[in-house]
Protein backbone atom coordinates (compact mmCIF):
# COMPACT_ATOMS: atom_id res chain seq x y z
CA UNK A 1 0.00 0.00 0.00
CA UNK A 2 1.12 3.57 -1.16
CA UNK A 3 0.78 6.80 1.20
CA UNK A 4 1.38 10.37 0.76
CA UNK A 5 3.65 11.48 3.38
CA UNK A 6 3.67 15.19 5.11
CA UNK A 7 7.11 15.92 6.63
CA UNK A 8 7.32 19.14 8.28
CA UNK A 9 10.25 21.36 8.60
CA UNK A 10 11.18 23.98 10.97
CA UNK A 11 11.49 27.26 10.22
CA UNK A 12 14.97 27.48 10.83
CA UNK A 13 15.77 25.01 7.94
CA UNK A 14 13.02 26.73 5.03
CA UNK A 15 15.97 28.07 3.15
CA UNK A 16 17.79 24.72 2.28
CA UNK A 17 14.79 22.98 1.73
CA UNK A 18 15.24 23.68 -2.11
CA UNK A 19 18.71 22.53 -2.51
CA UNK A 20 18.26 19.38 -0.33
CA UNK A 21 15.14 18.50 -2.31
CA UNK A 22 16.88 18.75 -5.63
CA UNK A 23 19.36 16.67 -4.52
CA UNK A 24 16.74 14.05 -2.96
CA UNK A 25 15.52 13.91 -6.54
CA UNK A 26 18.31 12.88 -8.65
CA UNK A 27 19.47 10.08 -5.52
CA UNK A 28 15.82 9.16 -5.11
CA UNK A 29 14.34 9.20 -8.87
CA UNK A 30 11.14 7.32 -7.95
CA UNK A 31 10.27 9.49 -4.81
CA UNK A 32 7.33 12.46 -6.10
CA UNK A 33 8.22 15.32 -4.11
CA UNK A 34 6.92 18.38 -4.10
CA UNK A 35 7.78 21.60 -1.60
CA UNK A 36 5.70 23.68 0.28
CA UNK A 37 6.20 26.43 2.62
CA UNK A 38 6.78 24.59 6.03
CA UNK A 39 6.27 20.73 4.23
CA UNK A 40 7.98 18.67 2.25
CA UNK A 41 5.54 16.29 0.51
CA UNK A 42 6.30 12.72 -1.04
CA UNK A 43 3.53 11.13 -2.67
CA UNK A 44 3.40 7.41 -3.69
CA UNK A 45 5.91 5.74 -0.82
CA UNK A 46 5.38 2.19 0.46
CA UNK A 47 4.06 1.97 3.62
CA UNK A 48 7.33 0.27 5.04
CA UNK A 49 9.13 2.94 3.14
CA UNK A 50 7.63 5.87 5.41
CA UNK A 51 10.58 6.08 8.22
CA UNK A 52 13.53 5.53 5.31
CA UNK A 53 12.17 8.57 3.89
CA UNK A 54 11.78 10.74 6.49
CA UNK A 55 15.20 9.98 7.82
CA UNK A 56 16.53 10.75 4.12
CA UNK A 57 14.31 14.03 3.85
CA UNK A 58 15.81 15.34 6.75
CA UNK A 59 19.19 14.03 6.43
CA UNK A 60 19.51 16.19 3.41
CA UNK A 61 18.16 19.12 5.14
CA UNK A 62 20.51 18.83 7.44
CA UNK A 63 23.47 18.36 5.54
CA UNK A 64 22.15 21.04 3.23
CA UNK A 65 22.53 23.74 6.06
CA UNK A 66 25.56 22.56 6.85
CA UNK A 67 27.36 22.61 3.81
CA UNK A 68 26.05 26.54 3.19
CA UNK A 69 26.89 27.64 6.49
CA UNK A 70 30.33 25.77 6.58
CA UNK A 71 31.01 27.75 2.80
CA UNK A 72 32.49 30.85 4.20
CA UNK A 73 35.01 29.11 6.39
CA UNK A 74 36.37 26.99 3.76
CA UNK A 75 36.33 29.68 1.29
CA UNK A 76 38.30 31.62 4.12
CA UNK A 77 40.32 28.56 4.76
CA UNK A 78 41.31 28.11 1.07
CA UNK A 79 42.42 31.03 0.84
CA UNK A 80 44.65 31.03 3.98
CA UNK A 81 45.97 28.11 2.62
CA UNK A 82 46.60 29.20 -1.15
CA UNK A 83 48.57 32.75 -0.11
């Protein structure tokens, strides 16, 4: 059995949501996701699929905020390194 699954994101994450979701897509071709403010959706997942997902979903969240608030110091650290 499919179900349509709701994940909701805080507010403090909305502005990687993009990125991580593109990303989600090309790793995950067979997950339908779509992005609204606050939610991510993914339609058609297995039943036994649901917690998988929602780990991934926010996983890539995660890492997504990471990776653009880590890009100044390695920028800055690159540069230390390269002078």
């Amino acid at each position: 059995m499919n179900v349509n699954l709701e994940i909701d994101i805080p507010e403090s994450f909305h502005a990687h949501v993009d990125a991580a979701v593109m990303r989600l897509r090309y790793l995950h071709p067979s997950w339908e996701m779509s992005k609204e403010p606050g939610l991510v959706k993914v339609t058609n997942v297995a039943a036994s699929d649901v917690p998988t997902v929602q780990r991934e979903v926010n996983y890539a969240i995660y890492r997504e905020r990471i990776r653009s608030e880590g890009a100044p110091l390695r920028e800055l650290l690159l540069k230390s390194i390269m002078t």
